[in-house]
C-alpha atoms as a PDB file:
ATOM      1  CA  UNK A   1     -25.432  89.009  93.236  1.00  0.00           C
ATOM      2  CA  UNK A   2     -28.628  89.026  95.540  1.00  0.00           C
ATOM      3  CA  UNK A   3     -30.286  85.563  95.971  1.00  0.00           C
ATOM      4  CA  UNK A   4     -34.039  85.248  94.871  1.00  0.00           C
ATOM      5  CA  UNK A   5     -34.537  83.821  98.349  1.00  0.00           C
ATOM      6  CA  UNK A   6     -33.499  86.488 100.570  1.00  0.00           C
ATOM      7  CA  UNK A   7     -35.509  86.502 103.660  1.00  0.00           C
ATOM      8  CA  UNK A   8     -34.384  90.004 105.202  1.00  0.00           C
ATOM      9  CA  UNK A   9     -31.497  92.400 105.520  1.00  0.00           C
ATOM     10  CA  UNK A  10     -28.774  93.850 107.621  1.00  0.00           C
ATOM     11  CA  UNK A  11     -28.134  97.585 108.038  1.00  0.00           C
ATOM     12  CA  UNK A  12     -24.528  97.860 109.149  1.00  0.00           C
ATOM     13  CA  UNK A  13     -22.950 101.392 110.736  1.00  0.00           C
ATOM     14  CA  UNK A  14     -19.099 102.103 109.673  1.00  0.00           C
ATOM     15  CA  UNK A  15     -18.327 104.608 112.268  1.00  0.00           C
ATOM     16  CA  UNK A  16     -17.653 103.003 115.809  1.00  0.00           C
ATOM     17  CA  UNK A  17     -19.105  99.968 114.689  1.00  0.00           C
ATOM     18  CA  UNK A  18     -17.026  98.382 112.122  1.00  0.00           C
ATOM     19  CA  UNK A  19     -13.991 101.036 112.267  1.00  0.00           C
ATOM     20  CA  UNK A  20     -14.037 100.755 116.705  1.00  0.00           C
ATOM     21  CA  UNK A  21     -12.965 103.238 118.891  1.00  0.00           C
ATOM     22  CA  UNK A  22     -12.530 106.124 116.189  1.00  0.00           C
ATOM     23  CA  UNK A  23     -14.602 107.398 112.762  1.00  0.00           C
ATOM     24  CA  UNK A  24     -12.915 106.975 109.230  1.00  0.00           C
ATOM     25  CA  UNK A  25     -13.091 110.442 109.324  1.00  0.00           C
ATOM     26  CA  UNK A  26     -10.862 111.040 111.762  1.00  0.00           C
ATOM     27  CA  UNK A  27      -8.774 108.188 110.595  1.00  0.00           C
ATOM     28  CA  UNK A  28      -8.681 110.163 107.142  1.00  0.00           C
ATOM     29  CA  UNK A  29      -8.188 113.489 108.622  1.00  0.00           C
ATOM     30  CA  UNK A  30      -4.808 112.439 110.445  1.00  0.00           C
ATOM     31  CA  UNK A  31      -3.422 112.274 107.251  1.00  0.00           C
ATOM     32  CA  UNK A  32      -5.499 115.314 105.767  1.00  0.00           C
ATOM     33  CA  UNK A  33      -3.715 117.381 108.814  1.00  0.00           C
ATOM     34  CA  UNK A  34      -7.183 118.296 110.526  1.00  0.00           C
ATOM     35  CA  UNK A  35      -7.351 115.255 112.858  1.00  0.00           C
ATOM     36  CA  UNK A  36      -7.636 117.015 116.348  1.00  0.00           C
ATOM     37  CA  UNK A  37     -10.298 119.499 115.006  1.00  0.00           C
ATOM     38  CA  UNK A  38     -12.351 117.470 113.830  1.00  0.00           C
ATOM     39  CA  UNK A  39     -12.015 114.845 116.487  1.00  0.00           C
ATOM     40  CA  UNK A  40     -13.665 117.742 118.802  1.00  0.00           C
ATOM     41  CA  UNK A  41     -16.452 118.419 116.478  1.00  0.00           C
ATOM     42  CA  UNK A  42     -17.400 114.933 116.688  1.00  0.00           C
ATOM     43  CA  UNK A  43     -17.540 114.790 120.128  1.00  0.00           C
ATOM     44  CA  UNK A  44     -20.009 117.538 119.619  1.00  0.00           C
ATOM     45  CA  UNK A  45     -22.090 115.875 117.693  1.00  0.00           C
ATOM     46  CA  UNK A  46     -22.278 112.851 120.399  1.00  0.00           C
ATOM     47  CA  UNK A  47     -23.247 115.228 122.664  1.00  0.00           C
ATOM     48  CA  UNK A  48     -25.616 117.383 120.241  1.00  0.00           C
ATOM     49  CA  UNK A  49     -24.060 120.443 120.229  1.00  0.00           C
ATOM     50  CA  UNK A  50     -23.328 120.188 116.950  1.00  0.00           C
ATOM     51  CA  UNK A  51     -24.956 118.918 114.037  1.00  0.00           C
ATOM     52  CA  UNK A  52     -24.339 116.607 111.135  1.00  0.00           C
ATOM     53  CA  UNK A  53     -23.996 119.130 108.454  1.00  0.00           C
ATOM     54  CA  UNK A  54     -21.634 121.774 110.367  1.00  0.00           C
ATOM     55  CA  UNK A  55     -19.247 118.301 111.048  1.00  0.00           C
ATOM     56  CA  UNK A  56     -19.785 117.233 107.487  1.00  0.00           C
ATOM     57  CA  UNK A  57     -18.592 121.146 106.364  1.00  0.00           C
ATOM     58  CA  UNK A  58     -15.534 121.083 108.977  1.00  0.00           C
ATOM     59  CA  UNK A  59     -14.568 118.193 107.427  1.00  0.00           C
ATOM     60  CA  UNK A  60     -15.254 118.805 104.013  1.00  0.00           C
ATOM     61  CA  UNK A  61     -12.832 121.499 104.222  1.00  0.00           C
ATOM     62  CA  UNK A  62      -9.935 119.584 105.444  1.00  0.00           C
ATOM     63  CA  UNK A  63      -9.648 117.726 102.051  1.00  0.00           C
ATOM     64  CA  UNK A  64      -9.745 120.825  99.546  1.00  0.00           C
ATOM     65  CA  UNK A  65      -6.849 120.038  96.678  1.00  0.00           C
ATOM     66  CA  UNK A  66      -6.681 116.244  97.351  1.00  0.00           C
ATOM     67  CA  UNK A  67      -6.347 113.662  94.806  1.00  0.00           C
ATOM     68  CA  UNK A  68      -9.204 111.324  94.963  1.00  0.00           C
ATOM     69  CA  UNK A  69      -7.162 108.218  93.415  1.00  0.00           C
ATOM     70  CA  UNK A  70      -4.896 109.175  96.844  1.00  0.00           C
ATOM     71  CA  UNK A  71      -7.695 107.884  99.259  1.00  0.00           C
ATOM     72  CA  UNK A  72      -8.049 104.153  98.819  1.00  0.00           C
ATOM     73  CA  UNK A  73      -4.538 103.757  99.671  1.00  0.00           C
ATOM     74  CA  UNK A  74      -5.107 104.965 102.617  1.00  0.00           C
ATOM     75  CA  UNK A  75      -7.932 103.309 103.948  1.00  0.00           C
ATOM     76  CA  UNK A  76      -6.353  99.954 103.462  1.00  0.00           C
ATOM     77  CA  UNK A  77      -5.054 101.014 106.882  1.00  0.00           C
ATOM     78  CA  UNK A  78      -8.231 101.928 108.398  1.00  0.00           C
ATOM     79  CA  UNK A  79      -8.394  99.650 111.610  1.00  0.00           C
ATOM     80  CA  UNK A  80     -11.606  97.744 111.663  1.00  0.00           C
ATOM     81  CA  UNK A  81     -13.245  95.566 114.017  1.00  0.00           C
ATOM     82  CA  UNK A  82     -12.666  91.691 113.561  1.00  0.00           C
ATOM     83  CA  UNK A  83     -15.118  89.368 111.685  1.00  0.00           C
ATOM     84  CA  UNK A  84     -16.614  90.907 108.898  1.00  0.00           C
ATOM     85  CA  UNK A  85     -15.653  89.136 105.916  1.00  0.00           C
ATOM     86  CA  UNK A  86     -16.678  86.253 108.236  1.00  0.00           C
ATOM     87  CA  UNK A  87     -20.416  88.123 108.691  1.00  0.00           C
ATOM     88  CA  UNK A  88     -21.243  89.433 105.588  1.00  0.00           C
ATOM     89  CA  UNK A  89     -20.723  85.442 104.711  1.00  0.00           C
ATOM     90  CA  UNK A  90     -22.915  84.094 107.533  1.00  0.00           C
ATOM     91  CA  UNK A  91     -25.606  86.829 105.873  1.00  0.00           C
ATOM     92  CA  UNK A  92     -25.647  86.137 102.689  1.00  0.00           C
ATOM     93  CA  UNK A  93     -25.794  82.553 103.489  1.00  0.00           C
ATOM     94  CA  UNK A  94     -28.713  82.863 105.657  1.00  0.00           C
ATOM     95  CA  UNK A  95     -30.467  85.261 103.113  1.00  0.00           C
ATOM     96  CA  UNK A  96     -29.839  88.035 104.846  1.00  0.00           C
ATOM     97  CA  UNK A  97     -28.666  91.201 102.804  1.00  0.00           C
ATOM     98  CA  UNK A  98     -25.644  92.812 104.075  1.00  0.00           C
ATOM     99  CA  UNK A  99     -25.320  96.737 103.446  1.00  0.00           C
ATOM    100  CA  UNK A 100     -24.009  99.276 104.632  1.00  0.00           C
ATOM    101  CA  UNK A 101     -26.158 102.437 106.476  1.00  0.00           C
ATOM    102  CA  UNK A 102     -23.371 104.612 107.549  1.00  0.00           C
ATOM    103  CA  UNK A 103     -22.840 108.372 107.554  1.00  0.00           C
ATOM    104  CA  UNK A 104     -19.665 108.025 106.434  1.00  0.00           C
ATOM    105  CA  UNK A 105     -17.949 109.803 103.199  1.00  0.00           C
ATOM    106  CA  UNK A 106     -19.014 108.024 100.095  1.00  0.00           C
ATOM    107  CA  UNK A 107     -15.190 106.855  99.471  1.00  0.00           C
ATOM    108  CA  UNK A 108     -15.025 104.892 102.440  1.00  0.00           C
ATOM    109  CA  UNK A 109     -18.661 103.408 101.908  1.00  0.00           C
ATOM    110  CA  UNK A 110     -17.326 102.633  98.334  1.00  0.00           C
ATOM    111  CA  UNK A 111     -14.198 101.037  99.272  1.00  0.00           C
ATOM    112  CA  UNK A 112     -15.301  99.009 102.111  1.00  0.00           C
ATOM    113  CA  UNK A 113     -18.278  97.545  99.962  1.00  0.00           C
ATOM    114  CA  UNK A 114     -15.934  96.926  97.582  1.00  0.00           C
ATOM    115  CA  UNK A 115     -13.359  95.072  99.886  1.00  0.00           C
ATOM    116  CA  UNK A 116     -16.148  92.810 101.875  1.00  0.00           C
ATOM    117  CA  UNK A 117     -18.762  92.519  99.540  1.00  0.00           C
ATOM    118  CA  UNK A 118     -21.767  94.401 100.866  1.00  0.00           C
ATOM    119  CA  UNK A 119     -25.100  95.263  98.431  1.00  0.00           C
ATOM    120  CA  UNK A 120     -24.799  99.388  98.868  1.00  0.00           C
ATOM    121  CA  UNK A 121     -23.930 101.734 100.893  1.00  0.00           C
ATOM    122  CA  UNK A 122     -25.202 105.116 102.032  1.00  0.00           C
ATOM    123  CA  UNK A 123     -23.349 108.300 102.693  1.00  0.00           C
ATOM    124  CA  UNK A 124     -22.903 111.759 102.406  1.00  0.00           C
ATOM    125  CA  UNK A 125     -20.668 112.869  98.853  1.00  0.00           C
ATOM    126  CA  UNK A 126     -17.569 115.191  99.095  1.00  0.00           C
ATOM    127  CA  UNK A 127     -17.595 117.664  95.643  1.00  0.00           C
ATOM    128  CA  UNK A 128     -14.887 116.841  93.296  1.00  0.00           C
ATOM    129  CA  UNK A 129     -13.350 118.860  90.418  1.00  0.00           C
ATOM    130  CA  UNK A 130     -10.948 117.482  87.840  1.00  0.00           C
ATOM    131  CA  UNK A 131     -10.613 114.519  90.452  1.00  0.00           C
ATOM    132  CA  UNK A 132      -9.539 116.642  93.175  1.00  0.00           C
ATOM    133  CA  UNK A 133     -11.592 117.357  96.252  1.00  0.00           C
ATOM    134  CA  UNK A 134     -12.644 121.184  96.402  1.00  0.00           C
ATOM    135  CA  UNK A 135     -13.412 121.399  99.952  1.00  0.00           C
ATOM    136  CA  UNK A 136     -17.380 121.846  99.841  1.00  0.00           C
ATOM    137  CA  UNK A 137     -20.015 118.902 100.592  1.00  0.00           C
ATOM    138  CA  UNK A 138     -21.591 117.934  97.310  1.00  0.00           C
ATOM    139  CA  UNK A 139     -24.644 115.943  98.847  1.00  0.00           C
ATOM    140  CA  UNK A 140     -25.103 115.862 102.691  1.00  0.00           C
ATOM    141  CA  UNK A 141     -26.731 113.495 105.025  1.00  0.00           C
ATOM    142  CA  UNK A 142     -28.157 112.769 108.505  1.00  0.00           C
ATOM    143  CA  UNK A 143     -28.845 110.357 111.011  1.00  0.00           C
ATOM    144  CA  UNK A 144     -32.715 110.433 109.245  1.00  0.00           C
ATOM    145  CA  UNK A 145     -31.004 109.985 105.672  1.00  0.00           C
ATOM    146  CA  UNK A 146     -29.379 107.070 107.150  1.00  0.00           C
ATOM    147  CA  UNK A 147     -32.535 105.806 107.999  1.00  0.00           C
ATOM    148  CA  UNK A 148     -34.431 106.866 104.781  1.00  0.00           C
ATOM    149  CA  UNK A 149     -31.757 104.864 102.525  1.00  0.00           C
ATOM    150  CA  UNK A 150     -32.297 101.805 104.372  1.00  0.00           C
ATOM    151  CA  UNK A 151     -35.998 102.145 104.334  1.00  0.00           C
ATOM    152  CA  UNK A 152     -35.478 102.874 100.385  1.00  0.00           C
ATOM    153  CA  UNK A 153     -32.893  99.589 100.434  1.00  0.00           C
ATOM    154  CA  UNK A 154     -35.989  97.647 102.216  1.00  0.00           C
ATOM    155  CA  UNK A 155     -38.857  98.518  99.510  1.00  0.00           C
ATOM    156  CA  UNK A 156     -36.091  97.611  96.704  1.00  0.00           C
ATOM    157  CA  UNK A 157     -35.933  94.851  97.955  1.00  0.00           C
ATOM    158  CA  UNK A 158     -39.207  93.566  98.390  1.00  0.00           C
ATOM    159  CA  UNK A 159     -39.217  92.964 102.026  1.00  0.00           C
ATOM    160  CA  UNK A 160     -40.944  94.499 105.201  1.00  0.00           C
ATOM    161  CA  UNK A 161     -38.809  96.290 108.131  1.00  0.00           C
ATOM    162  CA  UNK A 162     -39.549  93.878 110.682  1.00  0.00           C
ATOM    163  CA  UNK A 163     -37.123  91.049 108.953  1.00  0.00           C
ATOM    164  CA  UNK A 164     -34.193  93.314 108.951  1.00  0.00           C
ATOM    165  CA  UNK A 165     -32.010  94.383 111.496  1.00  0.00           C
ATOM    166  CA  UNK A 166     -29.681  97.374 112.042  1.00  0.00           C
ATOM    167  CA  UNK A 167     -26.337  97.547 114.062  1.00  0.00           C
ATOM    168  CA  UNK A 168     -24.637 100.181 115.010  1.00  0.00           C
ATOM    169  CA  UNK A 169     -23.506 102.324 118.077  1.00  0.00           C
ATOM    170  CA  UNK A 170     -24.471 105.523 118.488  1.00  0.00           C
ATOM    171  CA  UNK A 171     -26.691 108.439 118.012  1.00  0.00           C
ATOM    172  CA  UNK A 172     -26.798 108.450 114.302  1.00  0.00           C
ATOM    173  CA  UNK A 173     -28.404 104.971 114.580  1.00  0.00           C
ATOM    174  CA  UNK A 174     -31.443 105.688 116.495  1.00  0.00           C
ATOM    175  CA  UNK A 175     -33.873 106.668 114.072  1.00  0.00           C
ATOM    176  CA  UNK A 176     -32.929 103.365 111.658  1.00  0.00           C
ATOM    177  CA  UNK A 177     -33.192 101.094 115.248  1.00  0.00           C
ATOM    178  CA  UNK A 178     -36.718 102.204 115.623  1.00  0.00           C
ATOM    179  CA  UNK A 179     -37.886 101.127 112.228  1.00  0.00           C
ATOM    180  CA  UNK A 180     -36.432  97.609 111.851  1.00  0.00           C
ATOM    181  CA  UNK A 181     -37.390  94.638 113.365  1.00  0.00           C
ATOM    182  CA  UNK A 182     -34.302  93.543 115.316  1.00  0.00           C
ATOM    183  CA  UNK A 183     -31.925  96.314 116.327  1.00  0.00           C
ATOM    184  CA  UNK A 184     -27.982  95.473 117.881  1.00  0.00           C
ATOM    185  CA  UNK A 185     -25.969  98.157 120.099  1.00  0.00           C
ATOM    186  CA  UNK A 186     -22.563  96.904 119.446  1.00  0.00           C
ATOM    187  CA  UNK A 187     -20.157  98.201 121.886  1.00  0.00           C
ATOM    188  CA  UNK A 188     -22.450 100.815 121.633  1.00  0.00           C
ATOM    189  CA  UNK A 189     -22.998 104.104 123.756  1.00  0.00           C
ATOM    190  CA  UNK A 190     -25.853 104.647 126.655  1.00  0.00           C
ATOM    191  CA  UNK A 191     -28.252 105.661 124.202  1.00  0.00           C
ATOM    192  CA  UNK A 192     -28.230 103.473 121.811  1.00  0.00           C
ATOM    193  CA  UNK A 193     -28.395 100.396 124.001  1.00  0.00           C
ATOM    194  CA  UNK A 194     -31.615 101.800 125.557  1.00  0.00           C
ATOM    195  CA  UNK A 195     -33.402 101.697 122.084  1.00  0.00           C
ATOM    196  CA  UNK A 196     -31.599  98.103 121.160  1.00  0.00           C
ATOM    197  CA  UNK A 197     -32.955  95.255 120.962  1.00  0.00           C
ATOM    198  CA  UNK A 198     -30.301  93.857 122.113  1.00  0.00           C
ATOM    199  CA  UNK A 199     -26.827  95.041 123.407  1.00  0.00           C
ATOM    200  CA  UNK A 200     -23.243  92.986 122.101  1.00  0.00           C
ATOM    201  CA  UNK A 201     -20.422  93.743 123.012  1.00  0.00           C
ATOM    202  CA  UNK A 202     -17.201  92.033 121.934  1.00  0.00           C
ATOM    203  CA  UNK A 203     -13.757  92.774 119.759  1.00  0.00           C
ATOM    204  CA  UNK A 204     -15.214  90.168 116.944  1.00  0.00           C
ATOM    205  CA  UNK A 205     -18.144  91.094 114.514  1.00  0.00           C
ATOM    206  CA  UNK A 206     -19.482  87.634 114.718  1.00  0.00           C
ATOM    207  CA  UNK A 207     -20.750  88.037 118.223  1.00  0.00           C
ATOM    208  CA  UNK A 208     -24.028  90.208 116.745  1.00  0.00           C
ATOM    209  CA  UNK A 209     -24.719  86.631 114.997  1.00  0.00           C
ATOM    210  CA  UNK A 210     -27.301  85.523 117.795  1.00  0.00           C
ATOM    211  CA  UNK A 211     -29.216  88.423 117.736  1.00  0.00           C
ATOM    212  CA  UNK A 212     -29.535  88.166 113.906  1.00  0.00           C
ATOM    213  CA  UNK A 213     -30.543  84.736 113.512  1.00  0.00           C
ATOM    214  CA  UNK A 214     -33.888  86.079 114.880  1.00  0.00           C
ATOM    215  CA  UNK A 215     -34.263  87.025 111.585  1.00  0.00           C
ATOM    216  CA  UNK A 216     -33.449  83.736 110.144  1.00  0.00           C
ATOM    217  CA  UNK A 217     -35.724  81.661 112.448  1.00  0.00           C
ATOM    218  CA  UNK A 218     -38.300  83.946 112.096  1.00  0.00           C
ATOM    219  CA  UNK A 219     -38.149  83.567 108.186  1.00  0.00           C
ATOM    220  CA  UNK A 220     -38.649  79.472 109.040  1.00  0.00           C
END
């Protein structure tokens, strides 16, 4: 439940942010049996020879015939960065909205807001027939979609972009960095540490807590 008194909001990243060193979707596609393929279109991506929606369509593919009920059991293994059940507390103690702006697949954005308690998530949507996965991308997104959601999550909430903050890593995150007022590169590549804020880097999700108690004191 939001507080009436929320002063801002955080825009967390999944992808090399929370889950470090890897992408749920990889994670998910060792198990799918498409792991090294799509481990090489991602690296693509980083380096923009590819594009969101040809990844997202790789992938997609990779999960054709799966159960959806068979998913959340396996992202209780999904290896995630230290601290954030510890964060997401620190925010909504401070009145600070924690969601999630990832570009992840809607199960994982489900499950993990589920598991830690954040307000929403964002998210491209794999199709699903009969609760099976059918292979195709029902609803894609970008590194702009990311951005438009939290924008969206911003108005709905009744507060301006410069008391919210965004943290992430990566390319995806650069168009979201530029319209917040406080943006963290958490062990984050070259490019998005240029267009930080601030750059963190540390094995714990509590050490972006200096940077975003800006926020708070600037709330005061």
């Amino acid at each position: 439940m939001l507080s009436s008194d929320h002063v801002g909001a955080v825009f967390f990243d999944v992808d090399g942010t929370l889950v470090p060193g890897t992408s749920s979707s990889v994670f998910l596609a060792g198990f799918l049996g498409h792991r090294d393929e799509l481990a090489e279109a991602e690296d693509a991506y980083a380096r923009g020879a590819m594009d969101n929606r040809q990844v997202s369509e790789l992938d997609a593919a990779g999960w054709k015939g799966t159960p959806e009920d068979q998913v959340a059991g396996w992202l209780d293994g999904l290896p995630l960065v230290s601290g954030i059940p510890e964060t997401v507390a620190w925010c909504r103690h401070n009145g600070l909205v924690p969601v999630l702006a990832t570009l992840a697949w809607s199960p994982v954005g489900s499950y993990l807001t589920d598991r830690f308690g954040f307000h929403a998530f964002s998210g491209p949507r794999l199709e699903t027939v009969d609760g099976r996965f059918t292979g195709r991308v029902a609803r894609h997104s970008n590194e702009y979609g990311k951005r438009d959601f939290a924008l969206t999550q911003i108005r709905e909430l009744g507060l301006a972009p410069r008391s919210c903050a965004a943290v992430g890593d990566s390319r995806s995150d650069l168009p979201l960095f530029a319209s917040v007022g406080v943006s963290v590169a958490f062990n984050a590549s070259a490019g998005a540490r240029d267009a930080a804020t601030v750059a963190v880097d540390d094995d714990d999700l509590r050490g972006v807590l200096p940077a975003l108690s800006r926020l708070v004191t600037a709330a005061r």
